[in-house]
Protein backbone atom coordinates (compact mmCIF):
# COMPACT_ATOMS: atom_id res chain seq x y z
CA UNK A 1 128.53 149.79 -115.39
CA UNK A 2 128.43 151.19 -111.77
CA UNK A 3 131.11 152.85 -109.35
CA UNK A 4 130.60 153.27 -105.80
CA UNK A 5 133.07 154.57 -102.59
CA UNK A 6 133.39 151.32 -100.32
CA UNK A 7 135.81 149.82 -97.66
CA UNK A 8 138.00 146.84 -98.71
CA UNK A 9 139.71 144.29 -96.62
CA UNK A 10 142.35 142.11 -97.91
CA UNK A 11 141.60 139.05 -95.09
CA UNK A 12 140.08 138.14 -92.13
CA UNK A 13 140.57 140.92 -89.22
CA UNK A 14 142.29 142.88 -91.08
CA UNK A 15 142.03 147.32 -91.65
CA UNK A 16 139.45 148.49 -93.90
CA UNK A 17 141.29 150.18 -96.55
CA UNK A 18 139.44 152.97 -98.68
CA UNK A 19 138.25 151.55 -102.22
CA UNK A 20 136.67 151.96 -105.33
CA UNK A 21 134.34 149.63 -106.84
CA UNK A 22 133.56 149.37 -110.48
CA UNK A 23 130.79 146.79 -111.56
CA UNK A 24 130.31 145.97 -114.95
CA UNK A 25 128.52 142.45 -116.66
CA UNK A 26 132.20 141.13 -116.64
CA UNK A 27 133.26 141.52 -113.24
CA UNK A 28 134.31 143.43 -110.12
CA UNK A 29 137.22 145.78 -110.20
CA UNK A 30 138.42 146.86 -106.60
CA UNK A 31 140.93 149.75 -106.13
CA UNK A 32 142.02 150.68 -102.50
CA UNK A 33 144.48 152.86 -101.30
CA UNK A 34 146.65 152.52 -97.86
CA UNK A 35 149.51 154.41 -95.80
CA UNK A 36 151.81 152.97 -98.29
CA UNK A 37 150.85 152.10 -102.05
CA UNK A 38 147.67 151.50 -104.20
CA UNK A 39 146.45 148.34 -104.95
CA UNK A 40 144.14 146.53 -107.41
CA UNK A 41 142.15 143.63 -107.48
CA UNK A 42 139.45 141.91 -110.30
CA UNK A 43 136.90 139.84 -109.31
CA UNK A 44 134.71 138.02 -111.89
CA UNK A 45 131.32 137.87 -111.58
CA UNK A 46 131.34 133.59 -111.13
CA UNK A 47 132.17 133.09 -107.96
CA UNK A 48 131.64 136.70 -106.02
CA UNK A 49 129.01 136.02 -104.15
CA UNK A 50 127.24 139.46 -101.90
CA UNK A 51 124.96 139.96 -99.18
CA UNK A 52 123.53 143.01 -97.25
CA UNK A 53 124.58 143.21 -93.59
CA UNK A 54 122.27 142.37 -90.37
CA UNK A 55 121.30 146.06 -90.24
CA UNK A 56 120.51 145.92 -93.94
CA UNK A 57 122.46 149.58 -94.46
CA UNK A 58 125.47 147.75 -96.49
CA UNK A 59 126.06 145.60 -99.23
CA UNK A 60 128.69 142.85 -98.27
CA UNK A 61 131.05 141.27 -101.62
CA UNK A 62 133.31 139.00 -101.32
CA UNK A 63 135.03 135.84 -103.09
CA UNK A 64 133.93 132.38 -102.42
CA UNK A 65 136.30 130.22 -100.76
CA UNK A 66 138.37 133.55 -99.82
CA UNK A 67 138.83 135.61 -97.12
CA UNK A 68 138.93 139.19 -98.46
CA UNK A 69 135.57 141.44 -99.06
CA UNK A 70 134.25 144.74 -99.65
CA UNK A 71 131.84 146.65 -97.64
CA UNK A 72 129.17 149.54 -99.77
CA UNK A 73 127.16 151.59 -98.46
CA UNK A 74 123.48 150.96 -99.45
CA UNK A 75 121.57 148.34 -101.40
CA UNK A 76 122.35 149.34 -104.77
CA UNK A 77 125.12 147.23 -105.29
CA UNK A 78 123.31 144.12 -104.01
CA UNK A 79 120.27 145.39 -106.67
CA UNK A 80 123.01 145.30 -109.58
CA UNK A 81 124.66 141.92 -108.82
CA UNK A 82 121.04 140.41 -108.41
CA UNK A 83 120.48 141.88 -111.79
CA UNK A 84 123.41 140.50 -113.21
CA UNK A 85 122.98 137.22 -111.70
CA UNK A 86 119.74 136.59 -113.29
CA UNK A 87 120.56 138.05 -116.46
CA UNK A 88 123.49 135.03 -116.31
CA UNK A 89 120.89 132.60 -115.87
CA UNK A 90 119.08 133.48 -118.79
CA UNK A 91 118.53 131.43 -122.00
CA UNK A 92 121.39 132.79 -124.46
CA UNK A 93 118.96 134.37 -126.79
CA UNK A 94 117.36 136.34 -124.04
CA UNK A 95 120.38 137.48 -121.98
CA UNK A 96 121.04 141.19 -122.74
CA UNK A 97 123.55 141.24 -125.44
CA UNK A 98 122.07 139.20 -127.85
CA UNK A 99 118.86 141.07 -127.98
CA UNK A 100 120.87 143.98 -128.26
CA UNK A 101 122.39 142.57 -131.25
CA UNK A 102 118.81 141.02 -132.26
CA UNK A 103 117.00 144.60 -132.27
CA UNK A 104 120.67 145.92 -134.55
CA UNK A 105 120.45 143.13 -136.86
CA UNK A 106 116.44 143.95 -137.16
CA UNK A 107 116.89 147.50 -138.01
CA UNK A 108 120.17 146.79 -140.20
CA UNK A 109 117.85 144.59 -142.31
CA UNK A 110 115.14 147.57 -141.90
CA UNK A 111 117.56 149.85 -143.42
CA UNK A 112 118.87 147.40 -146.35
CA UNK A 113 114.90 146.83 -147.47
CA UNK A 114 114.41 150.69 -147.40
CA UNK A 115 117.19 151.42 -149.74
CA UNK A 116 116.04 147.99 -151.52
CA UNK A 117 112.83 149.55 -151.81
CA UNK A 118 114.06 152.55 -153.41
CA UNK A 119 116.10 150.79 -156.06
CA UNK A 120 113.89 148.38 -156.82
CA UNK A 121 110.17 150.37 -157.14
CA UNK A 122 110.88 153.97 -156.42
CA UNK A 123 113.99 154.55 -158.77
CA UNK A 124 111.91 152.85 -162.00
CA UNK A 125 108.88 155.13 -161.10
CA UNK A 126 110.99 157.74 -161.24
CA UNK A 127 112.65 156.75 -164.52
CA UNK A 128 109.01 155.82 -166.24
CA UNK A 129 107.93 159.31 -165.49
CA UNK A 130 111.10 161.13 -166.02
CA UNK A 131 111.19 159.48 -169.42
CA UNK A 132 107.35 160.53 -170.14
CA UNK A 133 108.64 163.92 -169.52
CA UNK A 134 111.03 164.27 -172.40
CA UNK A 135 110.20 166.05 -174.79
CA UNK A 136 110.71 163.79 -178.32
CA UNK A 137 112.74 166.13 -180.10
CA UNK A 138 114.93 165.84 -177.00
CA UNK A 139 114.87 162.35 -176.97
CA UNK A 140 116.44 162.50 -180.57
CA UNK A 141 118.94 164.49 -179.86
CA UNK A 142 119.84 162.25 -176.82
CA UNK A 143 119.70 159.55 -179.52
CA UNK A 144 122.48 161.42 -181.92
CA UNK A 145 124.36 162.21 -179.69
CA UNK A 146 125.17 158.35 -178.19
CA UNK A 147 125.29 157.01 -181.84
CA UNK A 148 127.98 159.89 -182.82
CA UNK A 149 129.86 158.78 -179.16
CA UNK A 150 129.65 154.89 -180.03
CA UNK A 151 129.12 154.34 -183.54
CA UNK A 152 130.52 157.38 -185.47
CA UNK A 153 133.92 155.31 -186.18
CA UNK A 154 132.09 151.82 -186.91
CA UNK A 155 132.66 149.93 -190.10
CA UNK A 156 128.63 150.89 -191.35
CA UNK A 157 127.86 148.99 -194.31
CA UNK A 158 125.43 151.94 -196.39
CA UNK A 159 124.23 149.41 -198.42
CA UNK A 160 122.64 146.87 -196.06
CA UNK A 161 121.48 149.84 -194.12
CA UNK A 162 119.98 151.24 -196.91
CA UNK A 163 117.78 147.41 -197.34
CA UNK A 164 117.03 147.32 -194.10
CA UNK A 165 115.55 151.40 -194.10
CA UNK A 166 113.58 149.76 -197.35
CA UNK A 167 112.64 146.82 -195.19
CA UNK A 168 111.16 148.97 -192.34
CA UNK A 169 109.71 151.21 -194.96
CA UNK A 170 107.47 148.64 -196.18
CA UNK A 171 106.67 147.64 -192.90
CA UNK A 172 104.38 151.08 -193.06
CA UNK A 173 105.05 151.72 -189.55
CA UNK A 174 103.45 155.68 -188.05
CA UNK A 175 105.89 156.79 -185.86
CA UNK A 176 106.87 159.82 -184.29
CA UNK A 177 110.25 159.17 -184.53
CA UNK A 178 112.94 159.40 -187.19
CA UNK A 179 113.42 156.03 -187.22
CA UNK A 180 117.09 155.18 -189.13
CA UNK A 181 118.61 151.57 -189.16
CA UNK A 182 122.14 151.16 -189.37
CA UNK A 183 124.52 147.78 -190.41
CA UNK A 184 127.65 148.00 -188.95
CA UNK A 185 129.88 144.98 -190.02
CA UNK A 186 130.80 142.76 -187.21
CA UNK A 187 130.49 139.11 -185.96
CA UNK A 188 128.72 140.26 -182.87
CA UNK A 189 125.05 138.52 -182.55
CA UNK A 190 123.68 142.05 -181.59
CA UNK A 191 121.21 144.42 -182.24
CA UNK A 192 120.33 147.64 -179.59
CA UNK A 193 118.04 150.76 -180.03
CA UNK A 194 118.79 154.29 -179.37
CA UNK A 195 116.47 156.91 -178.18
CA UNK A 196 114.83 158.89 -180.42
CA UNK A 197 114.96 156.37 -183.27
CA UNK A 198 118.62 155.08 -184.18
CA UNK A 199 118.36 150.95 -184.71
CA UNK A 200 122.11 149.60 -185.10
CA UNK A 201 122.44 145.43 -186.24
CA UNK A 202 125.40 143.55 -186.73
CA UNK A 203 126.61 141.79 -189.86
CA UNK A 204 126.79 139.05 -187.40
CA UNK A 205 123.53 138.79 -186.19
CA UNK A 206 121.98 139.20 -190.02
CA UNK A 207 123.47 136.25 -191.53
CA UNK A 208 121.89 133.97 -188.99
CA UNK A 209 118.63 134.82 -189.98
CA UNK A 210 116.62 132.53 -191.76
CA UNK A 211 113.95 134.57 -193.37
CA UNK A 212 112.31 137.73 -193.90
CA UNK A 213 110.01 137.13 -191.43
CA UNK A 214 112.89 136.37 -188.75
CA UNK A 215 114.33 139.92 -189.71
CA UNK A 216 110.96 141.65 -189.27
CA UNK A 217 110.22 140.40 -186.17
CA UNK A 218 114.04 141.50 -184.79
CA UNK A 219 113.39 145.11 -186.35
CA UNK A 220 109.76 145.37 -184.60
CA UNK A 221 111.01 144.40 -181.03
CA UNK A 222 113.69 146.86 -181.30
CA UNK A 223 111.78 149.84 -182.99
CA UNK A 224 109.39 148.74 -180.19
CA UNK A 225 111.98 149.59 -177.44
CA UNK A 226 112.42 153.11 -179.30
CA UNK A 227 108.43 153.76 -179.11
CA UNK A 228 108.38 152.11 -176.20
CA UNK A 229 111.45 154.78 -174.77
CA UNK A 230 112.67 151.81 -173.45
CA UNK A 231 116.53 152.36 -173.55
CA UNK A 232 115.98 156.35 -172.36
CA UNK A 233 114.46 154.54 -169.28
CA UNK A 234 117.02 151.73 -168.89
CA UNK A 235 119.58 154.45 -169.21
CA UNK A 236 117.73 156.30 -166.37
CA UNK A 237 117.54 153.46 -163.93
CA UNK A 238 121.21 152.92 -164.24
CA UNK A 239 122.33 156.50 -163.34
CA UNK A 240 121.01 155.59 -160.51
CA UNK A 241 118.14 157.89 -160.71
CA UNK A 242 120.14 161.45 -161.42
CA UNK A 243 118.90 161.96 -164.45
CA UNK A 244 115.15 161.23 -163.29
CA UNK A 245 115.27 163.57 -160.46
CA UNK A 246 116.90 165.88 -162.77
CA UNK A 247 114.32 165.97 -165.36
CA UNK A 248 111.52 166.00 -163.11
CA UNK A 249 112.61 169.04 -161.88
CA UNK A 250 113.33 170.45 -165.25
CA UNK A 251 116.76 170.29 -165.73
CA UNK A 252 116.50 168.69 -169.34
CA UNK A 253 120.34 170.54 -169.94
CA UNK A 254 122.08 168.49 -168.08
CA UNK A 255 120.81 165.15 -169.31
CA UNK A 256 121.82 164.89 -172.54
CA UNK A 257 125.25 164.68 -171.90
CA UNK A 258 124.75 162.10 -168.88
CA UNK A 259 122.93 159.93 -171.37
CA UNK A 260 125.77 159.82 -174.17
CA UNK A 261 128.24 159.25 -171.10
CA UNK A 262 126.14 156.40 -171.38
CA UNK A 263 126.84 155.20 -174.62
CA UNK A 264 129.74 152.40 -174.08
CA UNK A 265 127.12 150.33 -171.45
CA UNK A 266 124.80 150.32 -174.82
CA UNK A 267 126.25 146.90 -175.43
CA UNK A 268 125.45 145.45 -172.04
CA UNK A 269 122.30 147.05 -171.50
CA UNK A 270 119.43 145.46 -169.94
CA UNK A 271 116.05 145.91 -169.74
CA UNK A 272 114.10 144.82 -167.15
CA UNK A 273 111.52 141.36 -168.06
CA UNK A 274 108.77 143.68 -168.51
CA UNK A 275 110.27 145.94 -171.11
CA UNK A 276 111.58 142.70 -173.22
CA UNK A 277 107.67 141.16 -172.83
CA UNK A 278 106.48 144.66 -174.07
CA UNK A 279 108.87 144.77 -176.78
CA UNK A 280 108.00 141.18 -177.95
CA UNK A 281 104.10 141.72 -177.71
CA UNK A 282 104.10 145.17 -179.66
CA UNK A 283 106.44 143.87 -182.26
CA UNK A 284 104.46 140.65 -182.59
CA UNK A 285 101.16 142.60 -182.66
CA UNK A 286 102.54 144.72 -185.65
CA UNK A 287 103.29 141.32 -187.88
CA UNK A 288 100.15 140.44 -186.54
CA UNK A 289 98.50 143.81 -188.34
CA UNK A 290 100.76 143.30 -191.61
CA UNK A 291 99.49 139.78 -192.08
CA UNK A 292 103.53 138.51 -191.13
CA UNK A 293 103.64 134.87 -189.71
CA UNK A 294 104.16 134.61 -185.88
CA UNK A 295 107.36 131.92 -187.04
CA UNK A 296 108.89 135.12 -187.80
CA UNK A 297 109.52 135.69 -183.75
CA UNK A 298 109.58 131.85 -183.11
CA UNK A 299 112.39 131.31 -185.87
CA UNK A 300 114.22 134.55 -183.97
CA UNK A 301 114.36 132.52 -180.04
CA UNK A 302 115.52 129.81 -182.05
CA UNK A 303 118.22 131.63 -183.72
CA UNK A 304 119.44 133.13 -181.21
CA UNK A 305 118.62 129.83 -178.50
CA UNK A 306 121.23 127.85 -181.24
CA UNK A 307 124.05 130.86 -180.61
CA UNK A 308 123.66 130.11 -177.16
CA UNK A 309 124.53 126.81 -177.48
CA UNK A 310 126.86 126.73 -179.86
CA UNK A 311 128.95 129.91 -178.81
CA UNK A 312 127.85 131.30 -175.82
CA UNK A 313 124.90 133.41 -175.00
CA UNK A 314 125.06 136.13 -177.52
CA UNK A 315 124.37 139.72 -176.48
CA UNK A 316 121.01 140.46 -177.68
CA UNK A 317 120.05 138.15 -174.83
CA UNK A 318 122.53 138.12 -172.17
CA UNK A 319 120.49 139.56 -169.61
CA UNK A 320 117.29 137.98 -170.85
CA UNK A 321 118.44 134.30 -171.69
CA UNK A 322 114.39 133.38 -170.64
CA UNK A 323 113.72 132.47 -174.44
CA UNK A 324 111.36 129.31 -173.92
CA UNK A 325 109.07 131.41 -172.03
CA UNK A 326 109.38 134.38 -174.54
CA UNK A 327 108.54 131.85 -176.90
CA UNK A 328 105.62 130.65 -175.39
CA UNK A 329 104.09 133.92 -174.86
CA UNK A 330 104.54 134.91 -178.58
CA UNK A 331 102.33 131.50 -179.37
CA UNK A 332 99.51 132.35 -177.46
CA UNK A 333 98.87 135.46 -179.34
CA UNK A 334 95.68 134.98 -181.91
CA UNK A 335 97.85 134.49 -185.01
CA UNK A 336 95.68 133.53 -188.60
CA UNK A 337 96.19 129.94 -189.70
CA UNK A 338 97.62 131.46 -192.90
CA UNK A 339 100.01 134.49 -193.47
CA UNK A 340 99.78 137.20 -196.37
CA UNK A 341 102.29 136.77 -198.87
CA UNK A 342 104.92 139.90 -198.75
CA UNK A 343 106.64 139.55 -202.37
CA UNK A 344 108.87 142.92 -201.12
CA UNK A 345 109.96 142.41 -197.82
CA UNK A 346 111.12 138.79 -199.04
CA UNK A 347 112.95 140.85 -202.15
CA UNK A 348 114.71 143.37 -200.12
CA UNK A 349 115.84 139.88 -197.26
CA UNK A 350 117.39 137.87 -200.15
CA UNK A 351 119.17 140.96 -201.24
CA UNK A 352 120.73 140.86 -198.13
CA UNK A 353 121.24 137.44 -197.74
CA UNK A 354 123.74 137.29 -200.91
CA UNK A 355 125.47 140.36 -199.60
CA UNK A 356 125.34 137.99 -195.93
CA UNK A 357 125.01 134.43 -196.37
């Protein structure tokens, strides 16, 4: 946009009137002044046509087809118009506003990937070595502390819990955690694991299962995501990264109360594909060392693949409803030909099958 002090005339021999010229991309606007009012005028930029005068001193405007002009000192306004005369004949995508908008759009989208970026890779780095950070004992208390927020007023049924505690037992699993499962009566298909070692199944998942090997293959994927500190760093990710930050620079107090604010999303927590393939490898490895059939995790994705059919997707796997490939990463694991016989663990599952049928 330029302004400049020029002379109008309204038509053909007529008195120069003092004026003001504004040019923009739009158009001319002329306002002139005389003995007895002010005046306006708008000329768009099709159809003004300029020229400088004989001397070359002045810039003439005027409309074409019309009488009127304007007289300005100088050669800048004949410089502008030319500019804005070829910047009309232009291609659309190279005139001036669209590459204005081009080089917005480019740094909007610039901006989106950066904060992309930060969700996507720097947030879970952050989590993964927040979560590294914490001490265990910590990470039980966490662990408490969401179970006594979520599950405190559950219907718990001791006595499965206390078969399924046997179950793990025999499993002869070292772990630095106090692991504890717990059967809370329910139809949810369901199972989710705690920090620091709290594993929580529902009635409704239990009487699905098939066999014992079925059930020991759903209590090593999720006592997996407990040695794995899979849900502490789920949790993490979804705070958005506070508690990270916040343990990295020490502020453990703070954290364990943001993590049992956490407790009601336990249900519809998700773990990202590579924490569900870690869980599932560990878990199968583990059969794998006890001499427990890999059909134990196959017989599971089915399970849980005939739910989802016949009921919806239940909410072990709502986030990770990928089971065929699950399954077919489970089958390329070097299973024996021939599993060891486990007289307990199948004991201690048809005990629980005629309490769950």
């Amino acid at each position: 946009m330029k302004t400049w002090f020029a002379t109008y005339y309204p038509s053909q021999g007529a008195t120069g009137l003092e004026a003001t010229v504004l040019a923009s991309e739009k158009g001319i606007s002329i306002g002139f002044r005389n003995a007895e009012e002010t005046g306006q005028v708008f000329w768009p930029l099709r159809g003004t046509v300029f020229r400088l005068s004989p001397d070359r001193q002045r810039t003439v405007i005027s409309r074409s087809g019309e009488f009127s002009y304007v007289e300005i000192e100088g050669t800048e306004a004949a410089a502008f118009l030319q500019q804005e005369e070829e910047e009309r004949a232009r291609p659309w995508y190279r005139q001036r506003g669209f590459v204005a908008f081009s080089w917005q759009f480019r740094i909007a989208i610039m901006i989106i990937g950066f904060f992309a970026f930060l969700y996507w890779v720097v947030m879970p780095w952050l989590a993964d070595r927040a979560a590294k950070r914490i001490p265990i004992s910590a990470e039980i208390q966490f662990g408490e502390a969401m179970y006594n927020a979520l599950l405190s007023d559950a219907g718990e049924d001791s006595n499965a819990s206390r078969l399924v505690n046997e179950f793990f037992d025999e499993l002869t699993v070292a772990s630095h955690y106090p692991v504890r499962l717990h059967v809370m009566e329910g139809s949810e298909i369901n199972a989710f694991a705690l920090p620091g070692g709290p594993i929580v199944i529902w009635t409704g998942l239990l009487k699905r299962l098939n066999n014992f090997e079925e059930l020991a293959a759903l209590i090593s994927h999720e006592y997996m995501h407990v040695a794995g500190r899979h849900t502490t760093r789920a949790l993490m990710r979804k705070q958005g990264g506070r508690i990270a930050i916040a343990m990295i620079f020490g502020q453990t107090g703070a954290v364990t109360a943001a993590l049992a604010s956490q407790a009601g999303e336990l249900h519809s927590l998700s773990y990202s594909r590579n924490l569900e393939t870690e869980a599932d490898t560990a878990g199968a490895r583990l059969l794998l060392q006890r001499g427990i059939s890999r059909q134990g995790f196959t017989g599971l994705f089915d399970v849980l693949k005939q739910e989802d059919r016949g009921q919806g997707v239940p909410e072990i796997i709502s986030s990770h409803p990928q089971l065929d490939k699950r399954k077919e990463l489970i089958s390329r694991l070097p299973f024996p030909p021939t599993a060891t016989e486990h007289p307990q663990l199948e004991r201690i599952f048809n005990e629980l099958k005629q309490r769950y049928p």
